[in-house]
Structures are given as structure tokens and as C-alpha cells.
N, C-alpha and C. Protein backbone atom coordinates (compact mmCIF):
# COMPACT_ATOMS: atom_id res chain seq x y z
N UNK A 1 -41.70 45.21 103.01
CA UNK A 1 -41.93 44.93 104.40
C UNK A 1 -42.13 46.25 105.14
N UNK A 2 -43.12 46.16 105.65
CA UNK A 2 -43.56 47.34 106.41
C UNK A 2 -43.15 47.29 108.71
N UNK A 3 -42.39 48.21 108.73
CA UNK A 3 -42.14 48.28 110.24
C UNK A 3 -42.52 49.52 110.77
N UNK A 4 -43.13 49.51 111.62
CA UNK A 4 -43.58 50.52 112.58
C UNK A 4 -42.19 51.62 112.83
N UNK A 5 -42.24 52.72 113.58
CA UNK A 5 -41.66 53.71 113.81
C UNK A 5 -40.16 53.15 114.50
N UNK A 6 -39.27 53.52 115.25
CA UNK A 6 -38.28 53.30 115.84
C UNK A 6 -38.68 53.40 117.34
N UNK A 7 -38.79 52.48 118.27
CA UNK A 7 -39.12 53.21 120.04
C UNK A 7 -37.78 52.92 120.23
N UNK A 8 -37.56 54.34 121.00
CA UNK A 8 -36.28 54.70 121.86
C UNK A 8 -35.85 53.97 122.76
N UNK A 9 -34.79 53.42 122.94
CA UNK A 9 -34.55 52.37 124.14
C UNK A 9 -33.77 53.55 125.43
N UNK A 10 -34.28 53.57 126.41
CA UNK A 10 -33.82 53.84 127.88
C UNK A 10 -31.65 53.72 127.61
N UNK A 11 -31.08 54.35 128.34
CA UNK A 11 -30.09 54.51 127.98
C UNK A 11 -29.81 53.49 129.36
N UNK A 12 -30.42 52.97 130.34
CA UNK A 12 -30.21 51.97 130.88
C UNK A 12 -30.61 50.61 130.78
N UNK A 13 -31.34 50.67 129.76
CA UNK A 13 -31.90 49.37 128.78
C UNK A 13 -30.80 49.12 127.77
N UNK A 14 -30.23 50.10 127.39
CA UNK A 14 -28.81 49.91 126.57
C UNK A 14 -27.67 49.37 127.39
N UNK A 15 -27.43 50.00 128.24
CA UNK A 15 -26.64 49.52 128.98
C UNK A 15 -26.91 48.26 129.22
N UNK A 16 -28.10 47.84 129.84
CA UNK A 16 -28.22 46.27 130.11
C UNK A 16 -27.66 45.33 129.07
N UNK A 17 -27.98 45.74 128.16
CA UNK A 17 -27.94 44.38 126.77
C UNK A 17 -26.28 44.77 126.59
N UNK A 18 -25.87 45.83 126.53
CA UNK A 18 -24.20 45.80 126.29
C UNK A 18 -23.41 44.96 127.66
N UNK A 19 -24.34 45.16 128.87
CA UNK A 19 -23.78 44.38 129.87
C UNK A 19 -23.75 43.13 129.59
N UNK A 20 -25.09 42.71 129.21
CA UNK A 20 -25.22 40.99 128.98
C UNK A 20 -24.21 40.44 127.93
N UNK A 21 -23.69 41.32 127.05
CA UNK A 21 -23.01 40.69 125.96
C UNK A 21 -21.41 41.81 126.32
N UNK A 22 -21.11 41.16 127.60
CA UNK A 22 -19.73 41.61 128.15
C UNK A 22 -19.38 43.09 127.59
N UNK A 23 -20.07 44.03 127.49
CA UNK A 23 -19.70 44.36 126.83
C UNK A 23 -18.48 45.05 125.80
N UNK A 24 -19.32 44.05 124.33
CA UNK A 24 -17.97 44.00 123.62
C UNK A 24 -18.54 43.84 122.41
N UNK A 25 -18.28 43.84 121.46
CA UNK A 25 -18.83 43.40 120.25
C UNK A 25 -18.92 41.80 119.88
N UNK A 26 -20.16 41.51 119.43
CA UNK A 26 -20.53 39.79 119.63
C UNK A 26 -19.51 39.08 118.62
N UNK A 27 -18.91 39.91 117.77
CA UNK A 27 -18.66 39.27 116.47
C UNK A 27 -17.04 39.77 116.01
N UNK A 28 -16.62 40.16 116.95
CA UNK A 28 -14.73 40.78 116.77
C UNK A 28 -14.74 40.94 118.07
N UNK A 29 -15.09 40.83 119.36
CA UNK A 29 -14.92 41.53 121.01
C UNK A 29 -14.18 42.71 120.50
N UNK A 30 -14.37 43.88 120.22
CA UNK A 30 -14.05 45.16 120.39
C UNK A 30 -14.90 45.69 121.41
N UNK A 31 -14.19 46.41 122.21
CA UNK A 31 -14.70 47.08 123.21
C UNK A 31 -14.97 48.68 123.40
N UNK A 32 -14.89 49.26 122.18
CA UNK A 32 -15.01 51.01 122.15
C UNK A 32 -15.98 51.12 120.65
N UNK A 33 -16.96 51.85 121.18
CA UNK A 33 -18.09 52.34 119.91
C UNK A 33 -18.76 50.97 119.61
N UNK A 34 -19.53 50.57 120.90
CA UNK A 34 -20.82 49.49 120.63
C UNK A 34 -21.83 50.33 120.31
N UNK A 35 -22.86 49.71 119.66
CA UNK A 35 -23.96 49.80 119.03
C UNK A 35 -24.95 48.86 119.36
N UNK A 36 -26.07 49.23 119.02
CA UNK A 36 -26.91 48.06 119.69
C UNK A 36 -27.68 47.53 118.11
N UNK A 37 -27.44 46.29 117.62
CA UNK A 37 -27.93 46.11 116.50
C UNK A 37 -29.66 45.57 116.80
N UNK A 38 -30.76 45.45 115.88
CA UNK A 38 -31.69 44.99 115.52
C UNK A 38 -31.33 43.43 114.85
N UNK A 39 -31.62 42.51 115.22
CA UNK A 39 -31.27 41.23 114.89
C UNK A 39 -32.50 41.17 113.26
N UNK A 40 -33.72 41.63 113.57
CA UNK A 40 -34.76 41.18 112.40
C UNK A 40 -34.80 42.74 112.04
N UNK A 41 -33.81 43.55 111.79
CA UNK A 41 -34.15 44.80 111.31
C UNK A 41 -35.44 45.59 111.07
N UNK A 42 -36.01 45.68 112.49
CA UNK A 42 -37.30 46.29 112.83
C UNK A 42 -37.08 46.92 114.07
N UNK A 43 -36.82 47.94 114.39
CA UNK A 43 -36.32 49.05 114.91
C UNK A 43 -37.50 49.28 115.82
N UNK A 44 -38.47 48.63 116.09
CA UNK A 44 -39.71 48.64 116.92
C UNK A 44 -39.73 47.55 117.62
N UNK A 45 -39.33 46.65 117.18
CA UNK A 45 -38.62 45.15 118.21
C UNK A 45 -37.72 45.80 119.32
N UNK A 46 -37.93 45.66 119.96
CA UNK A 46 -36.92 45.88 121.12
C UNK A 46 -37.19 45.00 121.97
N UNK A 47 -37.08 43.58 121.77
CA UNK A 47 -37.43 42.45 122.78
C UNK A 47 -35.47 42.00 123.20
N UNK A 48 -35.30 41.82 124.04
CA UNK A 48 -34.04 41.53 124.36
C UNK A 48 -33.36 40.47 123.23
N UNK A 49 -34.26 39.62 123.03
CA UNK A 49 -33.82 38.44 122.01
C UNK A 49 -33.44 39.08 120.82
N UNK A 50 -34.28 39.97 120.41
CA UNK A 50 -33.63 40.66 119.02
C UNK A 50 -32.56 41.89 118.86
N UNK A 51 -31.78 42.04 120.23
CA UNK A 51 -30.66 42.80 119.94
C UNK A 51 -29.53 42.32 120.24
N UNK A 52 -28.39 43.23 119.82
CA UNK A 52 -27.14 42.35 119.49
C UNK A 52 -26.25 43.46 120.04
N UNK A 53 -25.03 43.28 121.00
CA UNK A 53 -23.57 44.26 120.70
C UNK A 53 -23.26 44.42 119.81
N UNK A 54 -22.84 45.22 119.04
CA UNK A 54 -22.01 45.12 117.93
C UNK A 54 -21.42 46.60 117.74
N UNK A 55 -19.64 46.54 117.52
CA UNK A 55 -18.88 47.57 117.63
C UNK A 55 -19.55 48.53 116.08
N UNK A 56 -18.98 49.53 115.89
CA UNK A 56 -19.54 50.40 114.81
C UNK A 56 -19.09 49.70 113.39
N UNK A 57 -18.03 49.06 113.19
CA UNK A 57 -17.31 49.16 112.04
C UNK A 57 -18.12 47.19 111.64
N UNK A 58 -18.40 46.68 112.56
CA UNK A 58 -18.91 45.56 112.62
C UNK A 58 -21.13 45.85 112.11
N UNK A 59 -21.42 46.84 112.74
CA UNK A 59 -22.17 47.04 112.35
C UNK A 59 -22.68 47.81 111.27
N UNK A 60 -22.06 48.54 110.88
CA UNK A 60 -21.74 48.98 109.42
C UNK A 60 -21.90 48.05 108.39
N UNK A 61 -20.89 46.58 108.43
CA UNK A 61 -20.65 45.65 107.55
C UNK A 61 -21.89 44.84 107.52
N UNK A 62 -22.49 44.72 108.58
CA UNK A 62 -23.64 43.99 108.18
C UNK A 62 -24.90 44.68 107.54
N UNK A 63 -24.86 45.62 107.77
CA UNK A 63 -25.82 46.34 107.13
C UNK A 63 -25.75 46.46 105.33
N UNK A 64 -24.37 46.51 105.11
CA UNK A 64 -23.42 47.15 104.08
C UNK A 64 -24.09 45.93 103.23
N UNK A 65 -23.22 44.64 103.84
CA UNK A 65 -23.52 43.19 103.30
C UNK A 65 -25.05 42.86 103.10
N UNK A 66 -26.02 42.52 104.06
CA UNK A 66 -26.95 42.23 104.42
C UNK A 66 -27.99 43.25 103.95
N UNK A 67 -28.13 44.42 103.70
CA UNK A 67 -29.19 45.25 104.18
C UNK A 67 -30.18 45.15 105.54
N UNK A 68 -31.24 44.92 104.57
CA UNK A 68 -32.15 44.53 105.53
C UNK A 68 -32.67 42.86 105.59
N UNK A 69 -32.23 42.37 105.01
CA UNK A 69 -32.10 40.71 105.81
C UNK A 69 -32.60 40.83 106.93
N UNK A 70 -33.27 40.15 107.71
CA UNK A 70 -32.84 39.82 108.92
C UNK A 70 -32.15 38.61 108.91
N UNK A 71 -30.72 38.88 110.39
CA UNK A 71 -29.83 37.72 110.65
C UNK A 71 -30.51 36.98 111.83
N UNK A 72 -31.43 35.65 111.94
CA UNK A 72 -31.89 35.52 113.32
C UNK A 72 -30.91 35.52 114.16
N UNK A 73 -30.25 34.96 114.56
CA UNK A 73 -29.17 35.22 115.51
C UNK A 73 -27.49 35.67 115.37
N UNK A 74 -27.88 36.57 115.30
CA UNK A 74 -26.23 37.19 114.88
C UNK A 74 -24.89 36.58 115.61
N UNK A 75 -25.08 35.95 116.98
CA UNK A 75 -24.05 35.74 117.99
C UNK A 75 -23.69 34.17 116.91
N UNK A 76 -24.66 33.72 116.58
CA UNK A 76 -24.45 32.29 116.02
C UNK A 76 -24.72 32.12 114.77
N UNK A 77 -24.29 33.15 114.27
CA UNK A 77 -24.74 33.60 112.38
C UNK A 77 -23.23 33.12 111.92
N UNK A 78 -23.06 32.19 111.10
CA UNK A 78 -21.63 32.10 110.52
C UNK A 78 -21.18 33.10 109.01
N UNK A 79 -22.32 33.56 108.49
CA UNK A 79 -22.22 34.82 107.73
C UNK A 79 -21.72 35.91 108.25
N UNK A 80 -22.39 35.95 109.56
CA UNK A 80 -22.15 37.19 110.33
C UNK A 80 -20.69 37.44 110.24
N UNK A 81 -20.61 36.50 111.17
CA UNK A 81 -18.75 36.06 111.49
C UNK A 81 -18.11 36.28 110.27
N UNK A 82 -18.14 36.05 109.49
CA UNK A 82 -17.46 35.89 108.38
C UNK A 82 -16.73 37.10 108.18
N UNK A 83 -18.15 38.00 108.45
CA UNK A 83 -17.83 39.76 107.76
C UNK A 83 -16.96 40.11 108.51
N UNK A 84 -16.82 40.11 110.05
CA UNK A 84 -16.31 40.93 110.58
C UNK A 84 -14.84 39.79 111.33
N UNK A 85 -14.58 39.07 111.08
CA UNK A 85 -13.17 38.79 111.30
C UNK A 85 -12.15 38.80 110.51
């Protein structure tokens, strides 16, 4: 699978999506060292729908687990969940 380059997200475009998802991590609510995950692991998506909160140690695991899978919706992924509770 071939994906285009990484575009940089605005550090107030980050902020937004950590706002929208309280921010906290979608998948343990931890609230220190969010990350902004890629839902279809294409790092050139940056459509709001395809990103996710997710604390560091939560996003780690899915990567760890998953690779590059994409999870379509991580908030409502019961795999997801799995990893990180």
C-alpha cells in the first residue's frame, strides 16, 4: 500500500481534535501525553473523521498489535479496547 508523504497538522488543528475528544485518550481517558492517531494509517489523511486521541502508551499498543491495519473507527473498535484496558 502506497501513501503519500505526512502533511503537518497546525498545532491548533491538534488542539481542536484533542478538544473534541475531551481531551483524553479515546480508549483508557488518560489525560497526559495525547497523540493524535491516524485511524486508516495514512499520515496524509488528515480529515477529522480519520483521527483519534490517543494517550502515548495506548498508541504505541496499537501500532505494536495492529501495525498498519487500518482500525475504521477506533472510538468503537472492540479490538481497540481490548489493548488498552
Amino acid at each position: 500500500m502506497y501513501y503519500r508523504l505526512r502533511i503537518n497538522m497546525s498545532l491548533g488543528f491538534r488542539r481542536d481534535i484533542k478538544n473534541r475528544d475531551n481531551n483524553q485518550c479515546l480508549l483508557c481517558d488518560r489525560t497526559k501525553n495525547l497523540h493524535i492517531h491516524h485511524c486508516d494509517n495514512n499520515p496524509a489523511n488528515n480529515s477529522e473523521d480519520n483521527l483519534a486521541t490517543l494517550c502515548g502508551k495506548c498508541h504505541y499498543r496499537i501500532h505494536r498489535k495492529y501495525g498498519k491495519e487500518p482500525l475504521s473507527d477506533i472510538r468503537y473498535n472492540p479490538r481497540a479496547w481490548y489493548l488498552c484496558r
